[in-house]
C-alpha atoms as a PDB file:
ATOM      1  CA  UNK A   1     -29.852  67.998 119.129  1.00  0.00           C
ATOM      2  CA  UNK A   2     -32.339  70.404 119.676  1.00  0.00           C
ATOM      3  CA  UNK A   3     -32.185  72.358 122.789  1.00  0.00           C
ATOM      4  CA  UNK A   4     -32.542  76.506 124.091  1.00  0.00           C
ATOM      5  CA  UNK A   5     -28.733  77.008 124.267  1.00  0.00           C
ATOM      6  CA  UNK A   6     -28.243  76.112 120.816  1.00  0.00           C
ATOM      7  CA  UNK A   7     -26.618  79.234 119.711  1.00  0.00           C
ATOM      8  CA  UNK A   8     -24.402  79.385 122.590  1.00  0.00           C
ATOM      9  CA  UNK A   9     -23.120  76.147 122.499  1.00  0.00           C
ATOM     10  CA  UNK A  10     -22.066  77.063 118.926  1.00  0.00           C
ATOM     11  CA  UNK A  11     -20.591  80.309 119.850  1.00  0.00           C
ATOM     12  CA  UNK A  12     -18.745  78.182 122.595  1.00  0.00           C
ATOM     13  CA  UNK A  13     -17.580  75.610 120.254  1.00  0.00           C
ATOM     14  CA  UNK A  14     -17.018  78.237 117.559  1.00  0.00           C
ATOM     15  CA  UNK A  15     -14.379  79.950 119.964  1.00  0.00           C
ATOM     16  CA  UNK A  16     -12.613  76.886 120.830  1.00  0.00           C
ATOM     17  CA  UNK A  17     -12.024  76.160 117.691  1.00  0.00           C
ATOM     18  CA  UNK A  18     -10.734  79.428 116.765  1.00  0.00           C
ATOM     19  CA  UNK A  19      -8.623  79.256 120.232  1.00  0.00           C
ATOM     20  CA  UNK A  20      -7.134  75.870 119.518  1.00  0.00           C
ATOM     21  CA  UNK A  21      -6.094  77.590 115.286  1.00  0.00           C
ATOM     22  CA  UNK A  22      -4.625  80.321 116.651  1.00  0.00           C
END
């Protein structure tokens, strides 16, 4: 999945992650 808001969907999905470890 290709799109422009690439990067922030990671950053998004990066965050949760770290959000749901801590």
């Amino acid at each position: 999945l290709h799109g422009p808001h690439t990067g922030v969907n990671l950053s998004e999905v990066l965050h949760q992650l770290l959000n749901e470890d801590s």
